[in-house]
N, C-alpha and C. Protein backbone atom coordinates (compact mmCIF):
# COMPACT_ATOMS: atom_id res chain seq x y z
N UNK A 1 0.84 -1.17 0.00
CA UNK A 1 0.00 0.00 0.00
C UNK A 1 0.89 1.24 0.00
N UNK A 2 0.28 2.47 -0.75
CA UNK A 2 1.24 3.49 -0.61
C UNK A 2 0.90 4.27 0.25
N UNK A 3 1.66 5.49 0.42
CA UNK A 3 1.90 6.04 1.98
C UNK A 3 0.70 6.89 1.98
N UNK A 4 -0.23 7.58 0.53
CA UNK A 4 -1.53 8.15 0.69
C UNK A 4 -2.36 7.52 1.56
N UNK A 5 -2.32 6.17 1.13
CA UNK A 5 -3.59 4.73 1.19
C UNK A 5 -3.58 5.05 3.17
N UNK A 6 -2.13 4.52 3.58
CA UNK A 6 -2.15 4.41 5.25
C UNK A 6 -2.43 5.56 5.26
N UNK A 7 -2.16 7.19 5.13
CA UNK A 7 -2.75 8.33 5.82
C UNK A 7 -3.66 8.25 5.74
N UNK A 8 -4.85 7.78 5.08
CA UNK A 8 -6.27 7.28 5.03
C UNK A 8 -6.84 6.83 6.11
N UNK A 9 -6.18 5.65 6.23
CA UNK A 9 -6.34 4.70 6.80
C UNK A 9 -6.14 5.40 8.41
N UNK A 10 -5.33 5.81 8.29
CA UNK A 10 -5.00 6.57 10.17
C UNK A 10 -6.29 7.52 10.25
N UNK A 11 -6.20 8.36 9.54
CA UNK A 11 -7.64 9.27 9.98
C UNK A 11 -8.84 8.57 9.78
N UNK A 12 -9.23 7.50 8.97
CA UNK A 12 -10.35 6.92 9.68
C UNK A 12 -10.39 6.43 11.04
N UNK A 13 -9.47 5.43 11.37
CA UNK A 13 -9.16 5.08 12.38
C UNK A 13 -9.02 5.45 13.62
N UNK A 14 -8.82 6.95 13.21
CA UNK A 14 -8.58 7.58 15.01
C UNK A 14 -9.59 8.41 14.88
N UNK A 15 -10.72 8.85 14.09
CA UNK A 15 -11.77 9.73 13.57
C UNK A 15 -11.34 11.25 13.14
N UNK A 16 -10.00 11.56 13.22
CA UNK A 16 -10.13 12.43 12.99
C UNK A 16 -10.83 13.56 11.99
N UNK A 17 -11.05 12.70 11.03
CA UNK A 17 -12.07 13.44 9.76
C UNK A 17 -13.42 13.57 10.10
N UNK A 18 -13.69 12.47 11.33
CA UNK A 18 -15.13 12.65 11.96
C UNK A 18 -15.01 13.80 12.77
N UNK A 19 -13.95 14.20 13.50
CA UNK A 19 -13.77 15.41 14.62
C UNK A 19 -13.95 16.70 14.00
N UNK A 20 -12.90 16.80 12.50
CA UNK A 20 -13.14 18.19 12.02
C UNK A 20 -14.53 18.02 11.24
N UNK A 21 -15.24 17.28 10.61
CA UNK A 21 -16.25 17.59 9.71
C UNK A 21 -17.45 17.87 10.95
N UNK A 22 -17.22 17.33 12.52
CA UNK A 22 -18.49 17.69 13.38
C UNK A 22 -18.23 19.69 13.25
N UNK A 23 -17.18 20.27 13.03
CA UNK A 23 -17.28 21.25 13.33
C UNK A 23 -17.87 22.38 12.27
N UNK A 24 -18.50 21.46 11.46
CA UNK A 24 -19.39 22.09 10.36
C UNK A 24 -20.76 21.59 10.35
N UNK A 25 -20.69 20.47 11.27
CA UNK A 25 -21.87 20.01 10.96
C UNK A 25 -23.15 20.89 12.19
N UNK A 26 -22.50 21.70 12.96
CA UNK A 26 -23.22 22.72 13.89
C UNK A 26 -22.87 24.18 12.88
N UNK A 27 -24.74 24.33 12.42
CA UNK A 27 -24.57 26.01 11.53
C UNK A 27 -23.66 26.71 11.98
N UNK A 28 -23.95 27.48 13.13
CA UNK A 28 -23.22 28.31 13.28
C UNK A 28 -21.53 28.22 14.27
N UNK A 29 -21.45 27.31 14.01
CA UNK A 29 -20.13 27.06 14.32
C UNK A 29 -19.02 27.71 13.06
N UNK A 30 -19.29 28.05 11.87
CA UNK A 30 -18.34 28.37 11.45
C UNK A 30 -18.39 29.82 11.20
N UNK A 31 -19.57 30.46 11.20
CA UNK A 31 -20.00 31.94 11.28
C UNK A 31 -19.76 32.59 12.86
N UNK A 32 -19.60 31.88 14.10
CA UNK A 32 -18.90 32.43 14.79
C UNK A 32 -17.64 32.29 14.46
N UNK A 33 -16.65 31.60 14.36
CA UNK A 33 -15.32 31.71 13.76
C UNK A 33 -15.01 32.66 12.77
N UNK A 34 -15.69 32.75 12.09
CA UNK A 34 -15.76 33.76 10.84
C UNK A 34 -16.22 35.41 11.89
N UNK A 35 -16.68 35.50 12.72
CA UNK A 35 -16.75 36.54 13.18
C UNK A 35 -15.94 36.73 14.19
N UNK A 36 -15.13 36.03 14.58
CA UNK A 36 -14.21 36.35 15.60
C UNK A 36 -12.83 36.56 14.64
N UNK A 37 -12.33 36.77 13.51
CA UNK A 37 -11.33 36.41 12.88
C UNK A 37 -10.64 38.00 12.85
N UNK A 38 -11.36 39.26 13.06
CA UNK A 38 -10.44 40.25 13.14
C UNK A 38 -10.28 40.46 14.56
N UNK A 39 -10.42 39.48 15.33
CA UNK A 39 -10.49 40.06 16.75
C UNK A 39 -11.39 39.62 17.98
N UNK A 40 -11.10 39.78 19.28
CA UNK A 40 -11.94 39.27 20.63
C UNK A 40 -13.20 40.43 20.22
N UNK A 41 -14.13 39.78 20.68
CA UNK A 41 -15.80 40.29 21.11
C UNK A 41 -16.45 39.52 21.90
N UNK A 42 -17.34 40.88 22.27
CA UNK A 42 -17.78 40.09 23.96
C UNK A 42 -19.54 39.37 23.22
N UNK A 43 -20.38 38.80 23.81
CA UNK A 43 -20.75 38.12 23.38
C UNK A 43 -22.13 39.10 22.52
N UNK A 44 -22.03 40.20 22.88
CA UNK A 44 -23.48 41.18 22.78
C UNK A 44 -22.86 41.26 21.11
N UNK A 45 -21.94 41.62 21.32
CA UNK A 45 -20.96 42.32 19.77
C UNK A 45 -21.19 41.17 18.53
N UNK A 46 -20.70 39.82 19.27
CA UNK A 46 -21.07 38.71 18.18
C UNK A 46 -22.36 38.71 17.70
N UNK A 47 -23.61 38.68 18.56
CA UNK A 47 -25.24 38.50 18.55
C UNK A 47 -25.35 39.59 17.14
N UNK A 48 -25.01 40.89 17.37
CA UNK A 48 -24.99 42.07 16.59
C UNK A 48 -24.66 41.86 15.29
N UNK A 49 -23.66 41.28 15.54
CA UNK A 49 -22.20 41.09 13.90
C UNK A 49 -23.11 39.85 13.16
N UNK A 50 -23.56 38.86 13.88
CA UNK A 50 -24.31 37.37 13.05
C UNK A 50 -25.19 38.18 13.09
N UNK A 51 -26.68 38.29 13.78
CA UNK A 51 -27.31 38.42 13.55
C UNK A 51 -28.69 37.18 13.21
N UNK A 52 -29.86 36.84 13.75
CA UNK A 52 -30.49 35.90 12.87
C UNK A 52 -30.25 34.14 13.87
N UNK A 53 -29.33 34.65 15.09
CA UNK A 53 -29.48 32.77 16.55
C UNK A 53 -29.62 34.04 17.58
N UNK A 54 -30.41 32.94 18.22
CA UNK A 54 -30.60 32.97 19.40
C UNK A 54 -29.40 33.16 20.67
N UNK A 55 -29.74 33.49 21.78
CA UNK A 55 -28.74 33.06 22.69
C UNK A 55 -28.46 32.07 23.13
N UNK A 56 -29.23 31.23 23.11
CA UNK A 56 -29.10 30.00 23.23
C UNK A 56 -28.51 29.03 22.75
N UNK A 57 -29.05 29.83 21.19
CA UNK A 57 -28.01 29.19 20.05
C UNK A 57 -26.43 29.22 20.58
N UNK A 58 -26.06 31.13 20.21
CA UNK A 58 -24.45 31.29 20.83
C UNK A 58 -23.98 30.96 21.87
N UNK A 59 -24.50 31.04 22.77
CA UNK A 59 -23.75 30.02 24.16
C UNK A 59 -23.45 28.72 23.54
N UNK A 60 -24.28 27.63 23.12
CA UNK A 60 -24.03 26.61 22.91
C UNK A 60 -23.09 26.36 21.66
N UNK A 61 -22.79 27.40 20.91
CA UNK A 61 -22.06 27.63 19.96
C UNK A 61 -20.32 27.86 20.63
N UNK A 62 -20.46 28.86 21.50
CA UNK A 62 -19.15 29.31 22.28
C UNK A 62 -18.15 28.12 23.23
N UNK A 63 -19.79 27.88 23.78
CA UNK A 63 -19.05 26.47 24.19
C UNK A 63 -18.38 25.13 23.63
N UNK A 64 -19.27 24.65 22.98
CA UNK A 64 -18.45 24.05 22.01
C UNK A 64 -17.54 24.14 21.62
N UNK A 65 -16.75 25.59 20.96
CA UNK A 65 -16.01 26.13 20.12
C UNK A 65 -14.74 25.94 21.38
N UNK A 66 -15.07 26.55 22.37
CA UNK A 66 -13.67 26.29 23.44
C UNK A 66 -13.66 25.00 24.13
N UNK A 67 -14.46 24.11 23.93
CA UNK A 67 -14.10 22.66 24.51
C UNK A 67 -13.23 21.72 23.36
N UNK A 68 -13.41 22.25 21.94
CA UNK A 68 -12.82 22.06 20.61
C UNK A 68 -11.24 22.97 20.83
N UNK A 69 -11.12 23.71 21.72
CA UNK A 69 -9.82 24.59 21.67
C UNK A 69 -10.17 25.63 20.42
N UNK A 70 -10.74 25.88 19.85
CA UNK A 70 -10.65 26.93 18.86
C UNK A 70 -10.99 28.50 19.70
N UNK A 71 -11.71 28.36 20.63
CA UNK A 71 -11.77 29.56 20.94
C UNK A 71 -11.50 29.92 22.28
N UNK A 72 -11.00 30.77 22.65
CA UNK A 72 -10.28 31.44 24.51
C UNK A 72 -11.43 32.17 24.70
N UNK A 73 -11.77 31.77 26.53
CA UNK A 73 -12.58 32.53 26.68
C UNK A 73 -12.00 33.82 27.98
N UNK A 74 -11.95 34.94 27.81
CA UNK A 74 -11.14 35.82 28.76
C UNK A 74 -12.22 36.20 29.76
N UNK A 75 -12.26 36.42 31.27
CA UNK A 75 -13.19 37.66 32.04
C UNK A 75 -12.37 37.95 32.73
N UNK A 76 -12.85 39.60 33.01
CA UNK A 76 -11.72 40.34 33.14
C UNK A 76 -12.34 40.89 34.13
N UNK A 77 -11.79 40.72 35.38
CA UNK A 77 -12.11 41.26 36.73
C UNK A 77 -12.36 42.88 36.90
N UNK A 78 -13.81 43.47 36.65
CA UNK A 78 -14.00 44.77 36.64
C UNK A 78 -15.57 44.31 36.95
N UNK A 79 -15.92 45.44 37.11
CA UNK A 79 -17.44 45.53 37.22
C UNK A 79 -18.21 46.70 36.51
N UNK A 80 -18.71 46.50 35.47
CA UNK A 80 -19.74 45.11 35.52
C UNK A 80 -18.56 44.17 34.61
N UNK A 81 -18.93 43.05 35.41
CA UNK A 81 -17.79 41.90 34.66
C UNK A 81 -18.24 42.32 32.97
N UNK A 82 -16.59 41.89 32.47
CA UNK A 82 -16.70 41.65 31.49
C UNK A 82 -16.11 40.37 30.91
N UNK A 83 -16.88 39.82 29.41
CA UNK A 83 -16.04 38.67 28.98
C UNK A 83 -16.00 38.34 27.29
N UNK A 84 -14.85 38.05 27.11
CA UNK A 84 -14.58 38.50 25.85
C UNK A 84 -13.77 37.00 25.02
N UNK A 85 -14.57 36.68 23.83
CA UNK A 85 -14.16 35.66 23.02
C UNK A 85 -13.69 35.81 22.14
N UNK A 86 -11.92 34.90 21.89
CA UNK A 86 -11.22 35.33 20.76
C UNK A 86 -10.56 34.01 20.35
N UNK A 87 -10.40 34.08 19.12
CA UNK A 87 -10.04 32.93 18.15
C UNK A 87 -8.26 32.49 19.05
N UNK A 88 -7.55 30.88 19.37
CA UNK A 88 -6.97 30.77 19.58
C UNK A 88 -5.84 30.13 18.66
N UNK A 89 -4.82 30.18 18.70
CA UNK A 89 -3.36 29.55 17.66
C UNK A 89 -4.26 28.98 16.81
N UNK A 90 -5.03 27.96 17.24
CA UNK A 90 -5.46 26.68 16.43
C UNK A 90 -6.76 27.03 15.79
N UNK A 91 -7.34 28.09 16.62
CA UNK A 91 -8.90 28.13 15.73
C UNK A 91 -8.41 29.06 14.76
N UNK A 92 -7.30 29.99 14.72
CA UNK A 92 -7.17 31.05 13.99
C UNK A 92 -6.29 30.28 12.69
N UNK A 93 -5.48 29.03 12.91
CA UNK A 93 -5.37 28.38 11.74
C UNK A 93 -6.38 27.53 11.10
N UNK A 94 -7.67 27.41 11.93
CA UNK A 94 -8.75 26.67 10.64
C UNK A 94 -8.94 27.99 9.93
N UNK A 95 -9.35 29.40 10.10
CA UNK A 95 -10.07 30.18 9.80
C UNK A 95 -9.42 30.80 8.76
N UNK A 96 -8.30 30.69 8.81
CA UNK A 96 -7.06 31.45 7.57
C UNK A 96 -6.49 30.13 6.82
N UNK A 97 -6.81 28.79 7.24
CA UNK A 97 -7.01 27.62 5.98
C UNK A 97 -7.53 27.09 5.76
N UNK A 98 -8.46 26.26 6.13
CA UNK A 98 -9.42 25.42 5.48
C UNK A 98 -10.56 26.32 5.27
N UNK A 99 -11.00 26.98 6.16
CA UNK A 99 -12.43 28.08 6.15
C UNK A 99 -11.69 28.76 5.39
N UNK A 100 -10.97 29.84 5.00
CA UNK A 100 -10.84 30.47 3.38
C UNK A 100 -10.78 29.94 2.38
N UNK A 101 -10.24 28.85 2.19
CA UNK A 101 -9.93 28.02 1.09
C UNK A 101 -11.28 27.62 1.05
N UNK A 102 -12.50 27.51 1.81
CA UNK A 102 -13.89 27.34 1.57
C UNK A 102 -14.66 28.34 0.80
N UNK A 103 -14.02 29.46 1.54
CA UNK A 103 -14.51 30.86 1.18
C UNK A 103 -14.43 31.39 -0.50
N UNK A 104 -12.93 31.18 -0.84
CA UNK A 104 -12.63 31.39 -1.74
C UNK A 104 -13.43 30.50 -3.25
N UNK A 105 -13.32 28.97 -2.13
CA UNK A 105 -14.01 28.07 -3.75
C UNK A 105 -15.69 28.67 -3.47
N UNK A 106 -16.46 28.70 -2.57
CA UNK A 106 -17.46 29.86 -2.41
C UNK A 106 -17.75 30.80 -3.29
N UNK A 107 -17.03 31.80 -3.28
CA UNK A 107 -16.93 32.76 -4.32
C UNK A 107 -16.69 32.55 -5.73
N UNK A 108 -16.03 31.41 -6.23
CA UNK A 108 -15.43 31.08 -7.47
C UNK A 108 -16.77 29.71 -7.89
N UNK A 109 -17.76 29.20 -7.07
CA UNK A 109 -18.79 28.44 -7.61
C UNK A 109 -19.87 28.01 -6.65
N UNK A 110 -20.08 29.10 -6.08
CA UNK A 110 -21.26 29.31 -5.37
C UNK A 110 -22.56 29.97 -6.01
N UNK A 111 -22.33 29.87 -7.34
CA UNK A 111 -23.70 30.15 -8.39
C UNK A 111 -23.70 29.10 -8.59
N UNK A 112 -22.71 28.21 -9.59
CA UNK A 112 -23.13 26.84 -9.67
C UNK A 112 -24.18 25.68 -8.55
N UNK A 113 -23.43 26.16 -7.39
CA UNK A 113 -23.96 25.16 -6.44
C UNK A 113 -25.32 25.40 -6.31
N UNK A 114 -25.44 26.60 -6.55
CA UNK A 114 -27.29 27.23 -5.93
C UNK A 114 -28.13 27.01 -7.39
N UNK A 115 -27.73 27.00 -8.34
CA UNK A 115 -28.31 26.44 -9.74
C UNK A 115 -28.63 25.45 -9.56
N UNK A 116 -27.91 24.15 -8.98
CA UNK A 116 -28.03 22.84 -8.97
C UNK A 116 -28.94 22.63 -8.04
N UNK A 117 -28.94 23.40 -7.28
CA UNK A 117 -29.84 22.90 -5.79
C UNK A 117 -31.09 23.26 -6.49
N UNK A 118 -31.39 24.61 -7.03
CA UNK A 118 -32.47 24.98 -7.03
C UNK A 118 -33.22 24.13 -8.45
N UNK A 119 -32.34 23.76 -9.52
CA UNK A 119 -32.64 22.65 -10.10
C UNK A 119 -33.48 21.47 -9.67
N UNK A 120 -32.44 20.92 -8.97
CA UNK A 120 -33.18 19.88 -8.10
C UNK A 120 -34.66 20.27 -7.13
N UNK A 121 -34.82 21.07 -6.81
CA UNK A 121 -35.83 21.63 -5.89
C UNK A 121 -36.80 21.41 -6.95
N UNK A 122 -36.38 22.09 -8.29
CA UNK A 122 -38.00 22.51 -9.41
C UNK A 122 -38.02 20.45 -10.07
N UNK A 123 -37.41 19.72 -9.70
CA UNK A 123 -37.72 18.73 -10.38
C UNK A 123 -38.26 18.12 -9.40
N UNK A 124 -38.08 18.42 -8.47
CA UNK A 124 -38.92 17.37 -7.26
C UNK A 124 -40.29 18.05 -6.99
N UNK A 125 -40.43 19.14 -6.97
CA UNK A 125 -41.62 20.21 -7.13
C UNK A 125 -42.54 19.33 -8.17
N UNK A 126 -41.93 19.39 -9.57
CA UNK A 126 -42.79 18.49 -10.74
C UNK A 126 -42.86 17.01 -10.50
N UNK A 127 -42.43 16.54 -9.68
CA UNK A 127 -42.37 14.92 -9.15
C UNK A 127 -43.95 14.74 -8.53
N UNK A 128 -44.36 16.04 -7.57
CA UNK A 128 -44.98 15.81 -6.41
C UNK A 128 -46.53 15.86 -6.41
């Protein structure tokens, strides 16, 4: 077997391809990342910047995101407390490689993709 075949073979094996693809498989898991990428914001600032979840949603979003290590969570002893979420070493290298390199093929055939979908939508429409 060649040495592609076993790197295969290892990331099935230890899941790692299951670990990073869970972190897309929660919506807004990658639109908070994407909004933390010029910088810490406290959680009112994120709600503002997305726009469109709940709080409930973003808590459970934040959390996640720092039990994954991608994101630091700071509070900063003042009153009224404050607390402030910012992309860490590792979340700030998904966000400047694999999430741009998403971004970018995004931009370069993200008409295509929505043609096809919506294709499919009008043929199942005439199916029904």
């Amino acid at each position: 077997m060649n040495d592609q075949g076993r790197d295969c073979e290892e990331l099935v094996a230890d899941c790692r391809v299951r670990a990073v693809t869970d972190l897309f498989a929660h919506t807004w898991d990658p639109v908070v990342l994407t909004a933390l990428r010029r910088g810490p914001r406290r959680r009112r600032e994120l709600r503002a910047a997305i726009g469109g979840l709940s709080d409930k949603v973003l808590t459970e979003a934040l959390r996640r995101l720092c039990a994954h290590g991608l994101l630091e969570r700071r509070a900063f002893a003042q009153a009224p407390p404050r607390v402030e979420y910012a992309l860490t070493a590792l979340g700030q290298s998904l966000v400047d490689g694999p999430m741009q390199a998403l971004g970018d093929w995004i931009i370069e055939h993200g008409d295509e993709l929505l043609n096809a979908q919506e294709k499919l939508l009008n043929a199942q429409e005439k199916t029904s």
